[in-house]
Protein backbone atom coordinates (compact mmCIF):
# COMPACT_ATOMS: atom_id res chain seq x y z
CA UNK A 1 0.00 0.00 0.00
CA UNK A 2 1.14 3.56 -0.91
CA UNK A 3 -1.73 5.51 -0.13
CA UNK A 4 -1.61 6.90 3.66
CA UNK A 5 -5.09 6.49 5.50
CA UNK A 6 -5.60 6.57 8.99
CA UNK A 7 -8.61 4.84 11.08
CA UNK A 8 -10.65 6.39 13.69
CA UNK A 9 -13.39 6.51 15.72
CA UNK A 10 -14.78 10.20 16.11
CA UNK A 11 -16.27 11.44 19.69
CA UNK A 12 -19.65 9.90 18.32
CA UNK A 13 -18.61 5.90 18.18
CA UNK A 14 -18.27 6.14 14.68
CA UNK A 15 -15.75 4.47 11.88
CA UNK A 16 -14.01 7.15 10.06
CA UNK A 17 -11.02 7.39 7.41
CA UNK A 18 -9.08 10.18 6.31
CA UNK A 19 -5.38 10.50 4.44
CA UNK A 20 -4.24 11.05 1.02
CA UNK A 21 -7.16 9.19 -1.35
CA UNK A 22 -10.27 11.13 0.03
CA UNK A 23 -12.50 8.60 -2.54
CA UNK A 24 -11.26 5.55 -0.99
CA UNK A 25 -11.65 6.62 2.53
CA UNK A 26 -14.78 8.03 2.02
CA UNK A 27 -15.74 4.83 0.20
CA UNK A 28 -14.75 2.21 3.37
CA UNK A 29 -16.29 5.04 5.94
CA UNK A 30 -19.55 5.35 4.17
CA UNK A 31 -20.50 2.56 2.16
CA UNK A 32 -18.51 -0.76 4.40
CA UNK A 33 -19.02 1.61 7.55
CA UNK A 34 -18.69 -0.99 10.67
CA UNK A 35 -19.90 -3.79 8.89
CA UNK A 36 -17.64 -6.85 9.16
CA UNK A 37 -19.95 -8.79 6.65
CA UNK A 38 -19.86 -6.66 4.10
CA UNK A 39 -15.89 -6.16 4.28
CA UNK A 40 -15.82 -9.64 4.71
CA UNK A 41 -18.05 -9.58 1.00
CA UNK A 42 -15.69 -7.56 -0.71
CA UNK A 43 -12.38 -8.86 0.33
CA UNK A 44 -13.99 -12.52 -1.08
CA UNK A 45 -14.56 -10.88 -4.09
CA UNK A 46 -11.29 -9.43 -4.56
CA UNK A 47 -9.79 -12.50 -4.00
CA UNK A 48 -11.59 -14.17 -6.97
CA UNK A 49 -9.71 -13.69 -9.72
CA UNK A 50 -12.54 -14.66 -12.18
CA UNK A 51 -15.18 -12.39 -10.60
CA UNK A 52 -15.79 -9.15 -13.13
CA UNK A 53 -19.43 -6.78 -12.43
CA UNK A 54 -20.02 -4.24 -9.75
CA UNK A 55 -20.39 -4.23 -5.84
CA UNK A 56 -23.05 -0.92 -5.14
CA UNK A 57 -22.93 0.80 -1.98
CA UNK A 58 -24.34 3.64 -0.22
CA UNK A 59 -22.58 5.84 -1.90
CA UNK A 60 -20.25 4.73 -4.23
CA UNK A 61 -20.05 1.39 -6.69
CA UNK A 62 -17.32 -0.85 -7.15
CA UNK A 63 -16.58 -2.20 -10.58
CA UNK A 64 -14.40 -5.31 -11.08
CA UNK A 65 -11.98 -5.42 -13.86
CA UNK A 66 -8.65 -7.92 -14.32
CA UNK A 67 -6.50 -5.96 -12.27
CA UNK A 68 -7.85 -3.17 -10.91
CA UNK A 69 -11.08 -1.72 -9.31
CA UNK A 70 -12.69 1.46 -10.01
CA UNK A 71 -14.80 3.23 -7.10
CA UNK A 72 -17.71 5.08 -8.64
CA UNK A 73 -19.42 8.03 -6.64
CA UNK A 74 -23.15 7.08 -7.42
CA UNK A 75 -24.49 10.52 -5.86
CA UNK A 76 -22.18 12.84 -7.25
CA UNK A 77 -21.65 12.64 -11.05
CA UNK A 78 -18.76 15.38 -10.85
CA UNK A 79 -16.66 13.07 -8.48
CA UNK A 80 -13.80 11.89 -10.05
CA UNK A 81 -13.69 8.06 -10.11
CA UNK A 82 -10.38 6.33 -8.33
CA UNK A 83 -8.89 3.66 -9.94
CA UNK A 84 -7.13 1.28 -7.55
CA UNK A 85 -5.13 -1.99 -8.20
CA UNK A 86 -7.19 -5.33 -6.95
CA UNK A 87 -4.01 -5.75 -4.34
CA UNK A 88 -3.74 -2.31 -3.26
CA UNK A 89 -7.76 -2.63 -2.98
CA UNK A 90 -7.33 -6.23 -0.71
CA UNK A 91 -4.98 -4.30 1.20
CA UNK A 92 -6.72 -1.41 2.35
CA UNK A 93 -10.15 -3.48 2.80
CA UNK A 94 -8.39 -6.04 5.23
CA UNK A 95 -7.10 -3.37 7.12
CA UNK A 96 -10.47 -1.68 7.39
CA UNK A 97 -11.74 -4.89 8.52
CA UNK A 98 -9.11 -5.64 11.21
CA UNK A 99 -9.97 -1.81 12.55
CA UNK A 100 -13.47 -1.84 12.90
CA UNK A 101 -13.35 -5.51 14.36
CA UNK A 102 -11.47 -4.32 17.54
CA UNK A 103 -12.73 -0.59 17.38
């Protein structure tokens, strides 16, 4: 991973992530929030190498290609989309996962 994100919880009990790739920390705070099962979900998914079609959120969609994911903004058509490799993408998602499990 090269991307810097940190993992919180704010004053309210809450999940967040912040650091340098607003898209994909807004993406695991708002759409996999505190939800082991749907981390859990993803990170299957990502480990299929054969599995290509999207995984909708709240807020954002992610679409399977070979390598890489793309994470969509659904609300916001002027959002820039963020292209991630499928490792980089495991990565961050099993760290997500191992924070809100203990958090």
């Amino acid at each position: 991973m090269t991307i810097e994100l940190e993992f919180y919880t704010d004053q309210d009990g809450m999940h967040c992530a912040r650091g340098d790739d607003e898209r994909l920390a807004t993406y695991l705070q708002t759409d996999i929030q505190g939800s082991t099962a749907i981390a859990e979900e993803l990170i299957a998914l990502l480990k299929d190498p054969d599995f290509s079609g999207d995984f909708s959120g709240n807020g954002h969609c992610v679409d399977f290609r070979d390598q890489s994911v793309s994470i969509e903004a659904t609300h916001d058509e002027e959002a820039p989309d963020r292209v991630v490799s499928r490792d980089d993408m495991l990565e961050y998602v099993q760290a997500w996962l191992a924070f809100i499990s203990v958090a």
